[in-house]
Protein backbone atom coordinates (compact mmCIF):
# COMPACT_ATOMS: atom_id res chain seq x y z
CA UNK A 1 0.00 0.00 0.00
CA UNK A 2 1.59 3.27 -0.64
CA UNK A 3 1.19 6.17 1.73
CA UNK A 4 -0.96 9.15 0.71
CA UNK A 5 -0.95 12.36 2.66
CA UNK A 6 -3.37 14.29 3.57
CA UNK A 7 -3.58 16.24 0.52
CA UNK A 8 -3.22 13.49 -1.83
CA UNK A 9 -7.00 11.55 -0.15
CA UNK A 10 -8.22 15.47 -0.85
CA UNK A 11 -7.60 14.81 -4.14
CA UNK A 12 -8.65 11.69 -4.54
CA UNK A 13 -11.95 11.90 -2.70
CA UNK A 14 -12.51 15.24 -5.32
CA UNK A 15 -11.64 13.31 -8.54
CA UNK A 16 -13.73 9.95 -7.78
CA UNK A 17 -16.02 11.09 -5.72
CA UNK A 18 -15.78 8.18 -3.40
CA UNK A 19 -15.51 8.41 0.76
CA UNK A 20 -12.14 7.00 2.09
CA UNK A 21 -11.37 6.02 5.70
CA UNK A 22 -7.72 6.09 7.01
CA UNK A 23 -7.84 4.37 10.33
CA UNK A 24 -4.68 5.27 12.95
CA UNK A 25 -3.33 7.64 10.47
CA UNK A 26 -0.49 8.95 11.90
CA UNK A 27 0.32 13.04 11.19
CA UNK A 28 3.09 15.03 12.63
CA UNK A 29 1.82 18.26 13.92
CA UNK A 30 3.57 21.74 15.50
CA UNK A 31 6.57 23.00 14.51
CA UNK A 32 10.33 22.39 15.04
CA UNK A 33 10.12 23.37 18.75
CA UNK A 34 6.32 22.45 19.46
CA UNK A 35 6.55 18.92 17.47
CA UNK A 36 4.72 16.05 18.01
CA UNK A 37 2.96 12.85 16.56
CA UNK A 38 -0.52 12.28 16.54
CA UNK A 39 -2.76 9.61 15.47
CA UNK A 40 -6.58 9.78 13.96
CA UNK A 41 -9.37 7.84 12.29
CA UNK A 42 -10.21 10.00 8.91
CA UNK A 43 -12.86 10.16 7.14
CA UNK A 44 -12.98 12.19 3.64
CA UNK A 45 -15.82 12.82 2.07
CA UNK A 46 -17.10 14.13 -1.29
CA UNK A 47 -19.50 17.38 -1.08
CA UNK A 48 -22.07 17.91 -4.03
CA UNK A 49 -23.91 20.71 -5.59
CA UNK A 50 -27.43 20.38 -6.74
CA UNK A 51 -26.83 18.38 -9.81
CA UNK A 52 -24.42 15.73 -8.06
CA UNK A 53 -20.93 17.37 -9.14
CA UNK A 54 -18.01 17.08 -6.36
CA UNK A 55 -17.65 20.59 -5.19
CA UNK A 56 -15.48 19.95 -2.55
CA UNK A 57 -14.16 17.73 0.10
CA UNK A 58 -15.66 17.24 3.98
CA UNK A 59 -13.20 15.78 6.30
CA UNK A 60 -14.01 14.51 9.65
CA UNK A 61 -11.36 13.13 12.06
CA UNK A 62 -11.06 11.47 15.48
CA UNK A 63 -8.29 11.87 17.62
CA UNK A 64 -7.06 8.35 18.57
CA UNK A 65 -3.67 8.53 19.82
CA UNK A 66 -4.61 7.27 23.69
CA UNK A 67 -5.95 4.48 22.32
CA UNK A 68 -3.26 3.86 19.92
CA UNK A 69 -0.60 4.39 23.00
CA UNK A 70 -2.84 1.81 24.97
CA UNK A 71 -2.67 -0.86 22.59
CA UNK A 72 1.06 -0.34 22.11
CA UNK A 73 1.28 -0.69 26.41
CA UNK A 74 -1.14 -3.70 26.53
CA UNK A 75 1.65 -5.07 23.42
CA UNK A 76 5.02 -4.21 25.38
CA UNK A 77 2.87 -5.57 28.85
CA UNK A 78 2.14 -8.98 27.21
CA UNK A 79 5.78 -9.19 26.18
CA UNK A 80 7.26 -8.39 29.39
CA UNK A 81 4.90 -11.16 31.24
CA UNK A 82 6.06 -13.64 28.25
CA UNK A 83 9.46 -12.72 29.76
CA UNK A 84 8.76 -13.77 33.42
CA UNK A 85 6.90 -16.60 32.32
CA UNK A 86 10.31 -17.67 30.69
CA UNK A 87 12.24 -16.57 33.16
CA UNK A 88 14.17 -14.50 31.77
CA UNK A 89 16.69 -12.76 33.50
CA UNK A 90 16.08 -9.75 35.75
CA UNK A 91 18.43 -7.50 33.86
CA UNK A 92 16.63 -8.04 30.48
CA UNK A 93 13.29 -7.63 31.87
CA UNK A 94 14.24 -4.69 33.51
CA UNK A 95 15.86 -3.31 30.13
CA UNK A 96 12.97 -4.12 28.06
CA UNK A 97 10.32 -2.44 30.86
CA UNK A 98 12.39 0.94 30.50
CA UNK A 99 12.72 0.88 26.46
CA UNK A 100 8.83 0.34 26.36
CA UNK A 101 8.45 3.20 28.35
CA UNK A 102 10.93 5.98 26.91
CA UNK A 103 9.33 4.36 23.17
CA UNK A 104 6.10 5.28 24.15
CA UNK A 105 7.02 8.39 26.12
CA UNK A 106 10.46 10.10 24.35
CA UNK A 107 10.53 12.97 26.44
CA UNK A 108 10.99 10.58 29.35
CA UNK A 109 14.58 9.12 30.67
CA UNK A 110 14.13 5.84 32.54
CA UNK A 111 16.07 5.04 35.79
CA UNK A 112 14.88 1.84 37.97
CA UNK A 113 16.54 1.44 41.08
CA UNK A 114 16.52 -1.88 43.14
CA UNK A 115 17.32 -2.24 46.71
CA UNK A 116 19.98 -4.40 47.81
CA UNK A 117 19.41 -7.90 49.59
CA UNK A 118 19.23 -6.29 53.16
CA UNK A 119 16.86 -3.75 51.84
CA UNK A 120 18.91 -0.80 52.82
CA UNK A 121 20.86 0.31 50.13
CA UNK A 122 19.79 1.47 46.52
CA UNK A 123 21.24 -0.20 43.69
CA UNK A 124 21.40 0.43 39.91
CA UNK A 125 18.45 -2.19 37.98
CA UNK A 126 18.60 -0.24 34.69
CA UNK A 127 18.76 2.80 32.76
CA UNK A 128 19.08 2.39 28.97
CA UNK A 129 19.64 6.40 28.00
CA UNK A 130 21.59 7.38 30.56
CA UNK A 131 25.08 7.23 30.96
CA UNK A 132 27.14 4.57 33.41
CA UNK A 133 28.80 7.10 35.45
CA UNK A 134 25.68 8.96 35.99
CA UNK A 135 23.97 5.19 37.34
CA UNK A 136 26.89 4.35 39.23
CA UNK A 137 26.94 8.23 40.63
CA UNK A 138 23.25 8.00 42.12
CA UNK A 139 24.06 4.42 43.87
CA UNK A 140 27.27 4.03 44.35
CA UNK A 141 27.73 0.45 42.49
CA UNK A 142 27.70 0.26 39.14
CA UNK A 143 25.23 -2.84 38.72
CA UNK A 144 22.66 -4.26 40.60
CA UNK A 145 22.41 -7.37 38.88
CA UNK A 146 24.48 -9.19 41.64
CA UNK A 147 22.33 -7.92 44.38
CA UNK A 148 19.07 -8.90 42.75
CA UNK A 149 20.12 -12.26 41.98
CA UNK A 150 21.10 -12.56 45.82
CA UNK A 151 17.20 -11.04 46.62
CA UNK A 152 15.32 -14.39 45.97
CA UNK A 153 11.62 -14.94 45.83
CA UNK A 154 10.73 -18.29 47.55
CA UNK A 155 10.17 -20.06 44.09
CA UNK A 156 14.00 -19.36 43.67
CA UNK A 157 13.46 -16.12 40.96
CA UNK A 158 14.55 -13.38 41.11
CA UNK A 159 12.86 -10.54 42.23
């Protein structure tokens, strides 16, 4: 299928005459500093005069991006429970968790902080985007993959 813009249905709905839908089109909208992506359900529509001629184009759209960000979550969530069910290690669950939620949310920087076996101490879990001495920094060890693996449920994961 190739990708029409906006314009290009206009046109399209004006020459044929025929209604097209574009369901979770995506359009960028705002400027350089205001930017963002949106998605909608269009619909485009052919307006007649009195004899039946196309005179013009109506266009109604629905704003859809919360639901299109909930179905990505409910995606990401379903992979992430895959993961446990696996058992997959903490360290990749952890990983994966925090890239779901900077994809969905780019202005956000994911940090997840653990505590240590004796509960006391914080300790670095993950943090895709930001730089190792910045993790190590905040907790004072660089990884808290040993200290989770020592933090066992009592089905033997980890926690």
């Amino acid at each position: 299928m190739v990708r029409q813009s906006v314009l290009d249905r206009l046109d399209e709905v004006y020459r044929t005459g025929a209604v097209r839908r574009n369901r979770g089109g995506h359009l960028a909208l705002g400027g350089r500093r205001d930017h963002r992506e949106e998605f909608f359900d269009i619909t485009y529509g052919p307006r007649r005069d009195a004899v039946g001629r196309v005179n013009g184009v109506t266009v109604i759209a629905v704003e859809t991006t919360a639901y299109h960000h909930t179905q990505l979550l409910a995606a990401e969530q379903r992979v992430l429970l895959e993961q446990i069910a696996r058992d997959v290690p903490l360290s990749e669950i952890l990983t994966g968790m925090a890239r779901a939620i900077e994809e969905l949310s780019p202005d956000m920087t994911v940090s997840v902080l653990l505590l240590d076996p004796d509960g006391r101490h914080p300790c670095h879990g993950t943090a895709p985007r930001c730089p190792a001495s910045t993790t190590t920094r905040s907790t004072g060890s660089p990884s808290a993959t040993e200290s989770a693996r020592a933090a066992r449920l009592p089905s033997g994961r980890n926690r």
